[in-house]
N, C-alpha and C. Protein backbone atom coordinates (compact mmCIF):
# COMPACT_ATOMS: atom_id res chain seq x y z
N UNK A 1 99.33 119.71 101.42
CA UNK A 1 98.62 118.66 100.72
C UNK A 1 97.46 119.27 99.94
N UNK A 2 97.04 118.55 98.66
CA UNK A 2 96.48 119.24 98.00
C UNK A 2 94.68 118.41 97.77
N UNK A 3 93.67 119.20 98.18
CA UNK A 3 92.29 118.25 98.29
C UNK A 3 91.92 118.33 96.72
N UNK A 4 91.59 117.04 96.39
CA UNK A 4 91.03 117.18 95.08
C UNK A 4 90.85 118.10 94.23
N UNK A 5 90.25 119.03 94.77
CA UNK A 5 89.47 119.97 94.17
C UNK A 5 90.84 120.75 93.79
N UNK A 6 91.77 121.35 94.50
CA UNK A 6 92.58 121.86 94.32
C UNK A 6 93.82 121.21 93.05
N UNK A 7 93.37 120.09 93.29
CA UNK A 7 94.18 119.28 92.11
C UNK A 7 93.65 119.49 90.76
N UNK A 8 92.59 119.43 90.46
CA UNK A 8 91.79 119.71 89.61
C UNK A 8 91.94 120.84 88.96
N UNK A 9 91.90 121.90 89.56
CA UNK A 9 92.55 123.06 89.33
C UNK A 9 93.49 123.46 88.90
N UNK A 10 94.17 122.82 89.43
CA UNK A 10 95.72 122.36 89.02
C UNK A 10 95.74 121.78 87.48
N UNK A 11 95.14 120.78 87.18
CA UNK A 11 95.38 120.09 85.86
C UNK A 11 94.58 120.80 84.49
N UNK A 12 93.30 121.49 85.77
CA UNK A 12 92.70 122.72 84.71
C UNK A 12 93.25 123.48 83.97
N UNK A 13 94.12 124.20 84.75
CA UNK A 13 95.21 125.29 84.94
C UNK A 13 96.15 124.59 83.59
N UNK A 14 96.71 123.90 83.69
CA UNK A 14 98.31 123.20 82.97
C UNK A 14 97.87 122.86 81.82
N UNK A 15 96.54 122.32 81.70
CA UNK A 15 95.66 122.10 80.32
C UNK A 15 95.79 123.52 79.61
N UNK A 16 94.94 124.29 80.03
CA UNK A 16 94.75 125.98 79.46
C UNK A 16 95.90 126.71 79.05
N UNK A 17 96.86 126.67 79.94
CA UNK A 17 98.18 127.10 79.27
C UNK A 17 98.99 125.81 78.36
N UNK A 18 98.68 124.88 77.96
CA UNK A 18 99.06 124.76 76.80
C UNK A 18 98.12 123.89 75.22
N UNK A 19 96.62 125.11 75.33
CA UNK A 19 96.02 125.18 74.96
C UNK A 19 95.14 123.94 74.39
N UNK A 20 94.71 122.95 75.77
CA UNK A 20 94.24 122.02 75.60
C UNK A 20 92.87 122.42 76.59
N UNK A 21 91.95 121.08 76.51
CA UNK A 21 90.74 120.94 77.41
C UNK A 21 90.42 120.21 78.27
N UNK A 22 89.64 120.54 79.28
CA UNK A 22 89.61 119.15 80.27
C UNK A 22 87.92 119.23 80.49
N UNK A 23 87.40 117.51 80.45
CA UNK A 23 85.98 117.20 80.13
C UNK A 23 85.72 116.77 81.56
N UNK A 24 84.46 116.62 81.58
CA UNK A 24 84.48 116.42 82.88
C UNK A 24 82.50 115.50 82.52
N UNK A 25 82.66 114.34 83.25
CA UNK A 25 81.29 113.57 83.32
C UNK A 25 80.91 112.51 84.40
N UNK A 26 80.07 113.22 85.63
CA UNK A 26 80.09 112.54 86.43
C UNK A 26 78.03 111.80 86.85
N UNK A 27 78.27 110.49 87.73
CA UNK A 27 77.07 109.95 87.69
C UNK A 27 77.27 109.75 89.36
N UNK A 28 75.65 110.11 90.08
CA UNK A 28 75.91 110.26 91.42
C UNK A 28 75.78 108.75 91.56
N UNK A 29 77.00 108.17 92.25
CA UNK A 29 76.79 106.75 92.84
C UNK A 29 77.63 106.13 92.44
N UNK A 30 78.39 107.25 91.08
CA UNK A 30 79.12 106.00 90.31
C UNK A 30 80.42 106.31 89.72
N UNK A 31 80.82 107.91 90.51
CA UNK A 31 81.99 108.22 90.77
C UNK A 31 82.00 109.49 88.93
N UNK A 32 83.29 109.94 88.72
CA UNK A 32 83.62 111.27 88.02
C UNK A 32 84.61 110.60 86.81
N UNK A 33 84.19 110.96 85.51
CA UNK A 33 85.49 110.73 84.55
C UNK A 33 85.70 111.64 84.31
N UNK A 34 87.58 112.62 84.19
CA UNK A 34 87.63 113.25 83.72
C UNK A 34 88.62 113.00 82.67
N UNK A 35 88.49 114.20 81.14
CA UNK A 35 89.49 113.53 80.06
C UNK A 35 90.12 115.30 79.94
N UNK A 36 91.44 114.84 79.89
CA UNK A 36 91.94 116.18 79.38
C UNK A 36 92.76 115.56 77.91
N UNK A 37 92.42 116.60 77.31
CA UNK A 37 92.56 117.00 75.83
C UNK A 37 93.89 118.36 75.28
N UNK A 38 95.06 117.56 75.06
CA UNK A 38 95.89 118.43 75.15
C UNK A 38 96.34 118.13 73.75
N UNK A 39 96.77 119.22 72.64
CA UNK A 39 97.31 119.37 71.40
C UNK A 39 98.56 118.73 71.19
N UNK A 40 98.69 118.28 69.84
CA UNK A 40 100.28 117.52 69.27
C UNK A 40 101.03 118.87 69.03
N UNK A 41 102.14 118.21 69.02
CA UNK A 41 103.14 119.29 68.76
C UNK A 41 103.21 119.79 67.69
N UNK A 42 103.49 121.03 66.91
CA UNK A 42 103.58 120.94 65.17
C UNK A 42 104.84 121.43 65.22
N UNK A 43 105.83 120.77 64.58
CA UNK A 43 106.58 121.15 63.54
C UNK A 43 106.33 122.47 62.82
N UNK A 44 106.98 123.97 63.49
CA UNK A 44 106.91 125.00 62.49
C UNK A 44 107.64 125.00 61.28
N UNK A 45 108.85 124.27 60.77
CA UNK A 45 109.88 124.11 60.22
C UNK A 45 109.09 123.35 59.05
N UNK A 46 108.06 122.46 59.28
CA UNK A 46 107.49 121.74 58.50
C UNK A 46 106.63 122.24 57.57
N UNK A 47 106.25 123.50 57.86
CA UNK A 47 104.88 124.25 57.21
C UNK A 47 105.75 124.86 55.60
């Protein structure tokens, strides 16, 4: 089983290899947002 933290890591991880970001903004009392930011696909064929 995997504790948060380790999950996190996890989605860190899967973001970075396919060259996206993950945000992170938390308030004590009032819990954590996180946003991951992952790239569209491009069409090489298109260029």
């Amino acid at each position: 089983m995997l504790s948060g933290l380790n999950g996190l890591a996890m989605a860190a991880r899967i973001c970075a290899l396919h060259g996206g970001q993950i945000q992170l903004s938390s308030e004590l009392g009032a819990g954590s947002c996180f946003v991951l930011d992952l790239p569209t696909m491009v069409d090489v064929n298109s260029c």
